[in-house]
Protein backbone atom coordinates (compact mmCIF):
# COMPACT_ATOMS: atom_id res chain seq x y z
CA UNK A 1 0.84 -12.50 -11.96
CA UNK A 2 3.37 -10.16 -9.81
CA UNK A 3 4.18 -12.15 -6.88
CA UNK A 4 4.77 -8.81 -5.18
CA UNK A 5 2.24 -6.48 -6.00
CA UNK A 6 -0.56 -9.69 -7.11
CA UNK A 7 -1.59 -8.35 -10.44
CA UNK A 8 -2.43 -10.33 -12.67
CA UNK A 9 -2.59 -10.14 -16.63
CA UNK A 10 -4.88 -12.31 -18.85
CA UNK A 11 -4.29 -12.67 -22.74
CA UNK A 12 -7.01 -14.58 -24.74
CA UNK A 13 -5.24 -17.50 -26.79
CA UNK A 14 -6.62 -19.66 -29.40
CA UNK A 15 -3.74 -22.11 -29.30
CA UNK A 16 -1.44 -22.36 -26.13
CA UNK A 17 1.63 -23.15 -28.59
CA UNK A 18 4.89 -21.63 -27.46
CA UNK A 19 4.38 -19.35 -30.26
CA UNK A 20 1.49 -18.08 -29.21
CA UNK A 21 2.56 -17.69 -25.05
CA UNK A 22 5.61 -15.89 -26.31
CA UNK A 23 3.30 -13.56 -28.36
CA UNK A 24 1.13 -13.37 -25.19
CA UNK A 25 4.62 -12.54 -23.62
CA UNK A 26 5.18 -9.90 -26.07
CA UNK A 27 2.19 -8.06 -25.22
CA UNK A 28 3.04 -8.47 -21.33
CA UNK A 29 6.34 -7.00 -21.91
CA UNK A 30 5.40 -3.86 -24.23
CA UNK A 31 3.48 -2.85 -21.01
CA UNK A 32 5.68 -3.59 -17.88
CA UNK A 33 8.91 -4.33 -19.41
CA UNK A 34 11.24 -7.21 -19.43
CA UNK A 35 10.79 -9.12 -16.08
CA UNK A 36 13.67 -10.96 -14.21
CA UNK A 37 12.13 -14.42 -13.84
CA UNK A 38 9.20 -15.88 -15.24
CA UNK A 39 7.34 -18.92 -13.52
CA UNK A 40 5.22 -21.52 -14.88
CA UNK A 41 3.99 -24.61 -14.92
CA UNK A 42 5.64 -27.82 -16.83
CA UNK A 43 3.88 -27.64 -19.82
CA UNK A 44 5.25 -28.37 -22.90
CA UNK A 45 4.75 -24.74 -24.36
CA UNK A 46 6.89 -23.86 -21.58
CA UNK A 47 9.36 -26.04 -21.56
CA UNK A 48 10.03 -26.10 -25.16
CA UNK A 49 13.35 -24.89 -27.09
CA UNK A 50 11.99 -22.05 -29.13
CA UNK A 51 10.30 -20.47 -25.35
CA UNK A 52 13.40 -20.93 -23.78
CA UNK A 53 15.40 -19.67 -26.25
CA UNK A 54 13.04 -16.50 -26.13
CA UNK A 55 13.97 -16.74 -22.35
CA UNK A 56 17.67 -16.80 -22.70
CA UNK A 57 17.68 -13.85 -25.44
CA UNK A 58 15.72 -11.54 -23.28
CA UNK A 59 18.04 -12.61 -19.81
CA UNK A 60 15.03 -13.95 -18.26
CA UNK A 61 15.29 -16.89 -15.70
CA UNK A 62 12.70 -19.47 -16.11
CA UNK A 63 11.41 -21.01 -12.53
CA UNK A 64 9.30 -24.01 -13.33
CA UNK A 65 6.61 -25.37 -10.82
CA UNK A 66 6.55 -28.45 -9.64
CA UNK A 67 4.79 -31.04 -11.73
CA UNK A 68 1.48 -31.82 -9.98
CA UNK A 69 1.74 -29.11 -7.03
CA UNK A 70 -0.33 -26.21 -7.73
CA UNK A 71 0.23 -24.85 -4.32
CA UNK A 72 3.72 -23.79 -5.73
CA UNK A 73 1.26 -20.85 -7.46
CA UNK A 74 -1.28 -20.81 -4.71
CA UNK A 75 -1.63 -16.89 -5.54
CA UNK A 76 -2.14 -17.88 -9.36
CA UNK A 77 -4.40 -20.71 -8.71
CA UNK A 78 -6.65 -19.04 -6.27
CA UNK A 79 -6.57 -15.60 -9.25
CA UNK A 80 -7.35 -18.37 -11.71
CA UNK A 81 -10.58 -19.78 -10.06
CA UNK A 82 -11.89 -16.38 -9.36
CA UNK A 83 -11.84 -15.58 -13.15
CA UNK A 84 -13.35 -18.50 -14.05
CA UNK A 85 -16.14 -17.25 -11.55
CA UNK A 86 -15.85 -14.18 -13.21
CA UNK A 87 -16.53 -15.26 -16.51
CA UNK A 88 -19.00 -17.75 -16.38
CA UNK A 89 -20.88 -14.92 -14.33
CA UNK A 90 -20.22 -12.92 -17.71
CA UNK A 91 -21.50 -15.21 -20.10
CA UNK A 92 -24.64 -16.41 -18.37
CA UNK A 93 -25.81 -12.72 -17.23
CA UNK A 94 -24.17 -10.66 -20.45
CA UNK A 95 -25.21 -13.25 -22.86
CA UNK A 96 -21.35 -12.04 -24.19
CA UNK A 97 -18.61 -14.03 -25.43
CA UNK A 98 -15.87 -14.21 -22.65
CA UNK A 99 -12.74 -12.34 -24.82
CA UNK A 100 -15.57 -9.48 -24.91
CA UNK A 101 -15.40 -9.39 -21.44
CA UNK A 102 -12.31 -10.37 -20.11
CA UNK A 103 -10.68 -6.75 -20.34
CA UNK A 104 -13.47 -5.23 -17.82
CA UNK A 105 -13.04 -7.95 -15.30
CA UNK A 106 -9.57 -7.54 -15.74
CA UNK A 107 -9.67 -4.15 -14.73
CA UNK A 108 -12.23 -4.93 -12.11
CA UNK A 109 -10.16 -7.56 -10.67
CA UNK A 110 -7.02 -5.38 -10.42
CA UNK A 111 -9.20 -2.35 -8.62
CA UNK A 112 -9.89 -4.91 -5.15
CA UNK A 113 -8.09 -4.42 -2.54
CA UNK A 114 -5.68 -7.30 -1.76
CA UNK A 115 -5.50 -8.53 2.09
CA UNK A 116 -2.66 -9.63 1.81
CA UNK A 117 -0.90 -6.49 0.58
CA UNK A 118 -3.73 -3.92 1.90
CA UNK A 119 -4.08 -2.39 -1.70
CA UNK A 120 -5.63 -3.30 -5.19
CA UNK A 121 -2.82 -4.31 -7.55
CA UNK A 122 -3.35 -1.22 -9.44
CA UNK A 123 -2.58 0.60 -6.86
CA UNK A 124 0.68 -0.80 -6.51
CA UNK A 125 1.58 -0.72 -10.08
CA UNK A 126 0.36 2.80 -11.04
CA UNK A 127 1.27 4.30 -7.53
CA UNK A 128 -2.20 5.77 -7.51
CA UNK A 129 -6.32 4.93 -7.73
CA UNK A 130 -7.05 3.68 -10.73
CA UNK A 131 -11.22 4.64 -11.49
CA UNK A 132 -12.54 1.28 -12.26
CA UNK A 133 -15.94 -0.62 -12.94
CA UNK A 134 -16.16 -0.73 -9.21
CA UNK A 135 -15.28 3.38 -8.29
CA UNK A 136 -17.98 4.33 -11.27
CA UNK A 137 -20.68 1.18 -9.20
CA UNK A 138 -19.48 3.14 -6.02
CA UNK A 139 -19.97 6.75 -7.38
CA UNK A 140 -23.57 6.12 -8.51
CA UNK A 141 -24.48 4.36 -5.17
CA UNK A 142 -23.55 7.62 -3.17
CA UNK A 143 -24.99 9.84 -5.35
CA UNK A 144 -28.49 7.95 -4.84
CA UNK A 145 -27.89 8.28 -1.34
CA UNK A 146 -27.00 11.87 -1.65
CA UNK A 147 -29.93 12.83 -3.14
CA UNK A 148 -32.46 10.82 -1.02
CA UNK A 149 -33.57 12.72 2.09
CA UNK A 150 -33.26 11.18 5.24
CA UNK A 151 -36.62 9.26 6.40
CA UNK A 152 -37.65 10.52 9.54
């Protein structure tokens, strides 16, 4: 997740390996490009040679949390129970399996707007509106208002 802007970016892993994060990585970085710093927990995938060798190649710096503290990634945490939310609401209502889903409420996560920023992450990313699940939920509504007349 961008501390700055808060958006967030969710790969589907079989493994967490270090191999598999930095592949994860790879995908992150095709997309927004090589970032400065990179922070995560303690975990062994993190702190491993070949991942910070990866690290050290591409000139990132690597800020670990502190063990135990999750408040050190309140922004993360709090993004990380609200996708859980997300998609266990998925599963029980689309009867789908969660990688299925995990794009759209991706996309519909990135479309709120954040208080503390007063825009959606995608907003701040792509510099404009990004039409989401939410806009096309939004659209429909007011055109079923449109086209009811007014009760008197």
């Amino acid at each position: 997740m961008c501390t700055s802007t808060r958006y967030p970016a969710a790969y589907p892993l079989r493994t967490i390996t270090a191999k598999s994060v930095v592949k994860a990585l790879t995908q992150f970085v095709s997309v927004f490009g090589i970032p400065k710093i990179v922070q995560s927990d303690q975990g062994s995938n993190f702190t491993s040679h070949f991942f910070s060798q990866v690290l050290k190649h591409l000139h990132i710096k690597h800020n670990k949390a502190s063990a135990y503290h999750a408040q050190s990634q309140g922004a993360l945490e709090r993004f990380h129970q609200t996708l859980k939310s997300l998609l266990r609401a998925y599963c029980t209502e689309m009867g789908g399996d969660w990688e299925e889903g995990l794009p759209w409420l991706m996309l519909s996560a990135c479309e709120v707007c954040q208080e503390s920023t007063g825009f959606s992450p995608k907003d701040l990313v792509f510099g404009h509106t990004v039409r989401g699940p939410l806009a096309v939920l939004r659209d429909s509504w007011t055109k079923i208002t449109e086209n009811t007349p007014p009760k008197n």
